[in-house]
Protein backbone atom coordinates (compact mmCIF):
# COMPACT_ATOMS: atom_id res chain seq x y z
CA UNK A 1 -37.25 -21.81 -14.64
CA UNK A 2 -33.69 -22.57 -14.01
CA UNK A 3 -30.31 -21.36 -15.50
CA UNK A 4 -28.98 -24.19 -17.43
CA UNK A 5 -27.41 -24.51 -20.78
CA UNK A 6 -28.24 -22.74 -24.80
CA UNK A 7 -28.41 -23.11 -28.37
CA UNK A 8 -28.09 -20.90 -31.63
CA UNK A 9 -29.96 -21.44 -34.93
CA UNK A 10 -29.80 -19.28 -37.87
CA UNK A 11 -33.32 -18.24 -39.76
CA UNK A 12 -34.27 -16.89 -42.87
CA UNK A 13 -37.06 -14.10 -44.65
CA UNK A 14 -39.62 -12.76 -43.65
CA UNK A 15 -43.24 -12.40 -44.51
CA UNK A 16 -45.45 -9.27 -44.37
CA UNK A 17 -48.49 -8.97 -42.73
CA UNK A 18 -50.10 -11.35 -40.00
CA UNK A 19 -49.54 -15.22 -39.62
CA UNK A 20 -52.43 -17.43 -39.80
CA UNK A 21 -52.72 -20.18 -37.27
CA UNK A 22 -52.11 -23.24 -37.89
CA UNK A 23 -55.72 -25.51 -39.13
CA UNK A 24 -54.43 -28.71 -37.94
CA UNK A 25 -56.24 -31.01 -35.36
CA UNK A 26 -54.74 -29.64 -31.73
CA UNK A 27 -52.16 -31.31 -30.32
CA UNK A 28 -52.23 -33.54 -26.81
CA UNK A 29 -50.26 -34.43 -23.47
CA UNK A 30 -48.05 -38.03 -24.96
CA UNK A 31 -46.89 -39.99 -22.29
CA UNK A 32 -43.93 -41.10 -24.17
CA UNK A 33 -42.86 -42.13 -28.07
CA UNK A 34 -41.13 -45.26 -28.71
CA UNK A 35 -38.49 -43.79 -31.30
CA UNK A 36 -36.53 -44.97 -33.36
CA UNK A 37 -35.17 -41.79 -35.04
CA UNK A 38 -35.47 -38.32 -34.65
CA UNK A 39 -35.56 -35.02 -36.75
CA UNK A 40 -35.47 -31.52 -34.91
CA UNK A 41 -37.49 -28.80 -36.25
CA UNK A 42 -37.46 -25.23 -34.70
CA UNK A 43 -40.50 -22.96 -35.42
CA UNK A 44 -42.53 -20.18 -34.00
CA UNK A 45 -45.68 -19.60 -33.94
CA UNK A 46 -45.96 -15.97 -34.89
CA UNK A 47 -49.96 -15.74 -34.83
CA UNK A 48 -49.99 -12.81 -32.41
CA UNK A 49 -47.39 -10.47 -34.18
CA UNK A 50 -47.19 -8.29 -37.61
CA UNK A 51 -44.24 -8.47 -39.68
CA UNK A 52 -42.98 -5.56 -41.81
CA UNK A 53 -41.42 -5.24 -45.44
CA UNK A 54 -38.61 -4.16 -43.95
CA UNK A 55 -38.16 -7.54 -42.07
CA UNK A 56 -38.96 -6.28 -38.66
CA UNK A 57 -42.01 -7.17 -36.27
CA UNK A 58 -44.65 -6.00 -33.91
CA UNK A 59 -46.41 -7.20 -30.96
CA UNK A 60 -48.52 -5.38 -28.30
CA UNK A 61 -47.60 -7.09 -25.16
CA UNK A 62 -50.01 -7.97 -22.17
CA UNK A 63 -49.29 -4.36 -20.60
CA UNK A 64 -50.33 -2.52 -23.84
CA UNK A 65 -46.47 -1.63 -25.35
CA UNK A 66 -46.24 -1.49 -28.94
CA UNK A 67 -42.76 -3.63 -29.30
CA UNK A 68 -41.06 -3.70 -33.01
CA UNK A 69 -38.19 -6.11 -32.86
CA UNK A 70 -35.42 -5.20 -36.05
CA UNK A 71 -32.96 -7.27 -35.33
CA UNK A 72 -31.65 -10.12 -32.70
CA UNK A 73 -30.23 -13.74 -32.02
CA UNK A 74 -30.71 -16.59 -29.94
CA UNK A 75 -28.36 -18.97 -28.72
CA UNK A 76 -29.49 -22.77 -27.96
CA UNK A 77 -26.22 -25.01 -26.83
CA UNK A 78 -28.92 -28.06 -26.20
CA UNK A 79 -31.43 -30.18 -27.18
CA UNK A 80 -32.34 -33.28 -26.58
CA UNK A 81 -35.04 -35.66 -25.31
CA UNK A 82 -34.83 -37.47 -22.77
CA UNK A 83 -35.88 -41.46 -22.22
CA UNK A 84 -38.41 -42.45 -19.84
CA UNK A 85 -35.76 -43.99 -17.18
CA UNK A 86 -34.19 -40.67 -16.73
CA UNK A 87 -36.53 -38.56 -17.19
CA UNK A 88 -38.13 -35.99 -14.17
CA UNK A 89 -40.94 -38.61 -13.92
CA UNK A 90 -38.28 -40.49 -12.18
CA UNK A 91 -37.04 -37.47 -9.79
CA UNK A 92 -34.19 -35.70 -11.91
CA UNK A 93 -35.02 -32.61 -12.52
CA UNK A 94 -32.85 -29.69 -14.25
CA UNK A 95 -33.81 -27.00 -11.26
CA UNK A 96 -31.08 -29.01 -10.07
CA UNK A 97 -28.93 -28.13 -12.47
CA UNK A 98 -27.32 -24.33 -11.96
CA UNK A 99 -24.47 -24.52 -14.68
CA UNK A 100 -23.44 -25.78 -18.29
CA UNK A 101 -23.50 -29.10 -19.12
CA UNK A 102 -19.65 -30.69 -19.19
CA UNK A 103 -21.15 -33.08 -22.08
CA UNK A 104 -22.52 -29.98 -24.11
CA UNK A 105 -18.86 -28.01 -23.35
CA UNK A 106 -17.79 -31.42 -24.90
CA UNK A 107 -19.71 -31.42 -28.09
CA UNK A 108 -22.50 -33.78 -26.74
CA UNK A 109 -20.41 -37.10 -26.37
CA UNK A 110 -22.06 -38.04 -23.54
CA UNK A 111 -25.67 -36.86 -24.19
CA UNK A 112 -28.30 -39.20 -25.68
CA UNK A 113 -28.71 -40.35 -29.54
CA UNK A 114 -31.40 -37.95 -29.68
CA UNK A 115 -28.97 -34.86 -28.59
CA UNK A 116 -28.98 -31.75 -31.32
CA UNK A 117 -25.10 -31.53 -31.34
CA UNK A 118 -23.92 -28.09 -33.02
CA UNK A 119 -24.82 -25.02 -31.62
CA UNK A 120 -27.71 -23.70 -33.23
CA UNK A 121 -28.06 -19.33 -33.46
CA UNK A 122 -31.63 -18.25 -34.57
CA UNK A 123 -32.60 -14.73 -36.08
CA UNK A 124 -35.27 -13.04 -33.63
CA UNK A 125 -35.79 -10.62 -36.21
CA UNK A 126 -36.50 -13.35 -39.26
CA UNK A 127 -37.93 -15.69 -37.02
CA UNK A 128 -37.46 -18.44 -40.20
CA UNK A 129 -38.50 -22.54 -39.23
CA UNK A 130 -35.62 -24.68 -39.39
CA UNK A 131 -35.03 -28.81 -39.91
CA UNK A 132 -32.01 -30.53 -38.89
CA UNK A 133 -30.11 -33.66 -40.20
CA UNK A 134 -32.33 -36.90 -39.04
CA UNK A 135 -30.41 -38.55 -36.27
CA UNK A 136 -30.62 -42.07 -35.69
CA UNK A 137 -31.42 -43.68 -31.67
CA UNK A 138 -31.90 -47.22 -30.93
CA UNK A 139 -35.36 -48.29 -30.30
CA UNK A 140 -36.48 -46.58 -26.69
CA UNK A 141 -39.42 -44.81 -24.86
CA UNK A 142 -38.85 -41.31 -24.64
CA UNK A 143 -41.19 -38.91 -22.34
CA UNK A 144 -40.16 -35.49 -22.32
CA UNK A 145 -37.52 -32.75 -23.95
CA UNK A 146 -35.26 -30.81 -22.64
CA UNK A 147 -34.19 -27.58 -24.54
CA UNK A 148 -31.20 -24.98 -23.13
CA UNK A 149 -30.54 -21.64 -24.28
CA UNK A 150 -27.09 -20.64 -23.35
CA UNK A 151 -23.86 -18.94 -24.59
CA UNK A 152 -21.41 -21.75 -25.13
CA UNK A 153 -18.48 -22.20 -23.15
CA UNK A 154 -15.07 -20.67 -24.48
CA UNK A 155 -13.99 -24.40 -26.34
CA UNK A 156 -16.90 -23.86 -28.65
CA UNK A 157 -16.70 -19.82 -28.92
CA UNK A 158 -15.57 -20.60 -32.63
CA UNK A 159 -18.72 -22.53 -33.42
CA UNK A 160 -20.38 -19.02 -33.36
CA UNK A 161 -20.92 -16.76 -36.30
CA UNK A 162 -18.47 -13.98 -36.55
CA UNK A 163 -18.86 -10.93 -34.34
CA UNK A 164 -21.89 -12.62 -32.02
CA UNK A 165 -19.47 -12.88 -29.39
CA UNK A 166 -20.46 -15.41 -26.53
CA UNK A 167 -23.67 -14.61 -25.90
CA UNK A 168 -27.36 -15.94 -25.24
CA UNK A 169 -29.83 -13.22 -26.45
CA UNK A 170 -29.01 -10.25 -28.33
CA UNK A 171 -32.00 -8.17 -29.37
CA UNK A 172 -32.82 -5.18 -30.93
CA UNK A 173 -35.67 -2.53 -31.33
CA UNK A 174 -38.27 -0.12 -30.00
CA UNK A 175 -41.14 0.42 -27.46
CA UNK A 176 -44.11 2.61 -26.89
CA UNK A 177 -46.77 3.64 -25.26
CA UNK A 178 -49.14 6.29 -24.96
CA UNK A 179 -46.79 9.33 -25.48
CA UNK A 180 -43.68 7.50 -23.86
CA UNK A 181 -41.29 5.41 -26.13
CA UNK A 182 -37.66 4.28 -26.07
CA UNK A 183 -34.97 1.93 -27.80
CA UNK A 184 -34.75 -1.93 -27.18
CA UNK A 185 -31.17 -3.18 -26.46
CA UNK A 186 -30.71 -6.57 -24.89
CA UNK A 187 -27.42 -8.64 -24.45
CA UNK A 188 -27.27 -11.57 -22.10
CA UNK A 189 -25.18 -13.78 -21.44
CA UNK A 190 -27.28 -16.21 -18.83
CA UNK A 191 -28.83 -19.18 -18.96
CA UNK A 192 -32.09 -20.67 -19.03
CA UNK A 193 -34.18 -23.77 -20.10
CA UNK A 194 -36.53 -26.45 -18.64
CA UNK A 195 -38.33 -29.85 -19.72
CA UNK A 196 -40.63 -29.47 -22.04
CA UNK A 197 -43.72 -31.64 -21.98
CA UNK A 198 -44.69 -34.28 -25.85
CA UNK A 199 -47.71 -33.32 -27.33
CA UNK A 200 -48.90 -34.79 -30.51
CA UNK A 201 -52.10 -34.99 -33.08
CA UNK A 202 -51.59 -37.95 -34.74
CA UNK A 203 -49.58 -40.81 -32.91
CA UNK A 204 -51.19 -43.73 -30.62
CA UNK A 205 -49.52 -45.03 -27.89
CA UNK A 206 -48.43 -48.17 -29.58
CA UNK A 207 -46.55 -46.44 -32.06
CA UNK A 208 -43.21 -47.15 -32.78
CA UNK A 209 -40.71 -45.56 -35.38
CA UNK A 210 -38.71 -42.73 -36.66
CA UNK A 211 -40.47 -39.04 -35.37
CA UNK A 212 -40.12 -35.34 -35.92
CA UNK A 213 -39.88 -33.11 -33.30
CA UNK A 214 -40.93 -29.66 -33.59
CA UNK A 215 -40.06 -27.26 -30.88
CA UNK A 216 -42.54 -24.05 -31.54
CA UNK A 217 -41.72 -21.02 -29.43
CA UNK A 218 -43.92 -18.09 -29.01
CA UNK A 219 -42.68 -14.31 -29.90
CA UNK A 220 -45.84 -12.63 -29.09
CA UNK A 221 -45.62 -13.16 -25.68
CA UNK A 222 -42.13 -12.54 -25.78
CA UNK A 223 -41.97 -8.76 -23.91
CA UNK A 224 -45.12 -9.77 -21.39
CA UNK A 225 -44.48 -8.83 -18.15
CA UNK A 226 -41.95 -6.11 -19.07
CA UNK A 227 -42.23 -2.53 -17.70
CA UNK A 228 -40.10 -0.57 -20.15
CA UNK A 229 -40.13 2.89 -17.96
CA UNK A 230 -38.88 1.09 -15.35
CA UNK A 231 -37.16 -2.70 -15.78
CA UNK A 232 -33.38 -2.17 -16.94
CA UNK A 233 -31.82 -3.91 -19.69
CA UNK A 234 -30.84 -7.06 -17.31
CA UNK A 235 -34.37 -7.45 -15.62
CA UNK A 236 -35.67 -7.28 -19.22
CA UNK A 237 -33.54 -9.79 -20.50
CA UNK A 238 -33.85 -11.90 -18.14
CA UNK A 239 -38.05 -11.48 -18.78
CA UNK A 240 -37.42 -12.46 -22.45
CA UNK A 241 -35.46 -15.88 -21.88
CA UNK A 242 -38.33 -16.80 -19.42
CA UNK A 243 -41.31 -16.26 -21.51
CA UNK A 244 -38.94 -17.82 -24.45
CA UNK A 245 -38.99 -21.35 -22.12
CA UNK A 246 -42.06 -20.87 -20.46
CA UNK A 247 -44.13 -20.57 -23.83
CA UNK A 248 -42.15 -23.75 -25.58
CA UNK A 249 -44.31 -26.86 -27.01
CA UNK A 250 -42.82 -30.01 -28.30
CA UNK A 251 -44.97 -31.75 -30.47
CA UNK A 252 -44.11 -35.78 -31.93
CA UNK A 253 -45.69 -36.73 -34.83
CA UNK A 254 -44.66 -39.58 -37.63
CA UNK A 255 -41.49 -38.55 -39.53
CA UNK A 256 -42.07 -37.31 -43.53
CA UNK A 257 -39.16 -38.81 -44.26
């Protein structure tokens, strides 16, 4: 993964007790979507943690550490898919790319119809699905997204809710194991995102018209990797943003609307 740009996205309650997967056919590799509109939706799949009445959550990560997250954000400053001619298929790739976007310091006026154009800040604690407004794009094969989670540059601090500060991951909570434990307290302000493969369940290749697409990130893998006794604050958040973009899926099916 590469440092690039991010996004924030508020979220809402919580429920208690486990999250059941989701019963729907599984998704598969798309080679592109001929769209010809587009509605973001963030989720998570939370299968592998426990929420709490008290609106906090638990996970036991790969190394056996019993993680309860209370409270967090997430920054995202973009999102966007990109079309087939410009897409890494055709060599551009964003490991290239080792700083913020001028279009996204610019509110997106030169990204793509497709682009997610406000910041969007996302409660790792609530972990709540979210839709966005429907944006319209003219007719055109896209292959692949493209999602950046960064704190925005100082022209868009204000976007932010008050008292975030400019930031990229703040997070919140506890760890233990055995008879060690501790306190969670990540802030980072670096930046990290990749292209993100389509997937769908539902749509053929000749299909053609307006799509959703859901971008379903995975919090119980969120802390794997992490050696609490001995990773610091920065190697930790750094761990968290990476398994954040590394467990992403995109999936395209026809729009509800």
């Amino acid at each position: 993964m590469v440092a690039v740009w991010g996004v924030v996205t508020a979220l809402a309650g919580p429920r208690c007790g486990p999250v059941p997967e989701d019963s729907e056919a599984p998704p598969s590799a798309l080679a592109s979507v001929r769209a010809t509109g587009v509605r973001w939706r963030l989720g998570w799949d939370a299968s592998r943690i426990t929420r709490a009445p008290d609106g906090s959550w638990s996970v036991t990560t790969d190394l056996g550490y019993r993680v309860t997250v209370t409270s967090g954000a997430l920054v995202t400053l973009g999102l966007t898919l990109h079309h087939c001619e410009a897409s890494t298929r055709s060599g551009w790739s964003p490991r290239r790319w080792l700083g913020p976007s001028s279009a996204w310091a610019n509110h997106g006026k030169e990204l793509d119809p497709s682009a997610v154009r406000e910041l969007l800040v996302e409660d790792l604690a609530a972990l709540a699905p979210r839709s966005l407004a429907a944006l319209s794009v003219s007719t055109r094969a896209y292959c692949e997204g493209h999602w950046v989670l960064s704190a925005p540059p100082l022209a868009r601090e204000a976007e932010l809710p008050v008292g975030l500060g400019r930031v990229t991951l703040t997070l919140q909570g506890s760890w233990s194991r055995g008879a060690a434990s501790g306190p969670i307290a990540l802030t980072s302000t670096l930046a990290n995102g990749d292209v993100v493969a389509l997937q769908s369940a539902t749509l053929a290749p000749s299909f053609e018209g307006p799509i959703d697409a859901t971008l379903t990130r995975s919090p119980g893998s969120l802390f794997d990797g992490i050696t609490f006794e001995s990773d610091g604050p920065a190697a930790q958040s750094w761990r968290v943003l990476e398994n954040l973009v590394r467990g992403a899926t995109l999936r395209v099916e026809r729009s509800a609307r």
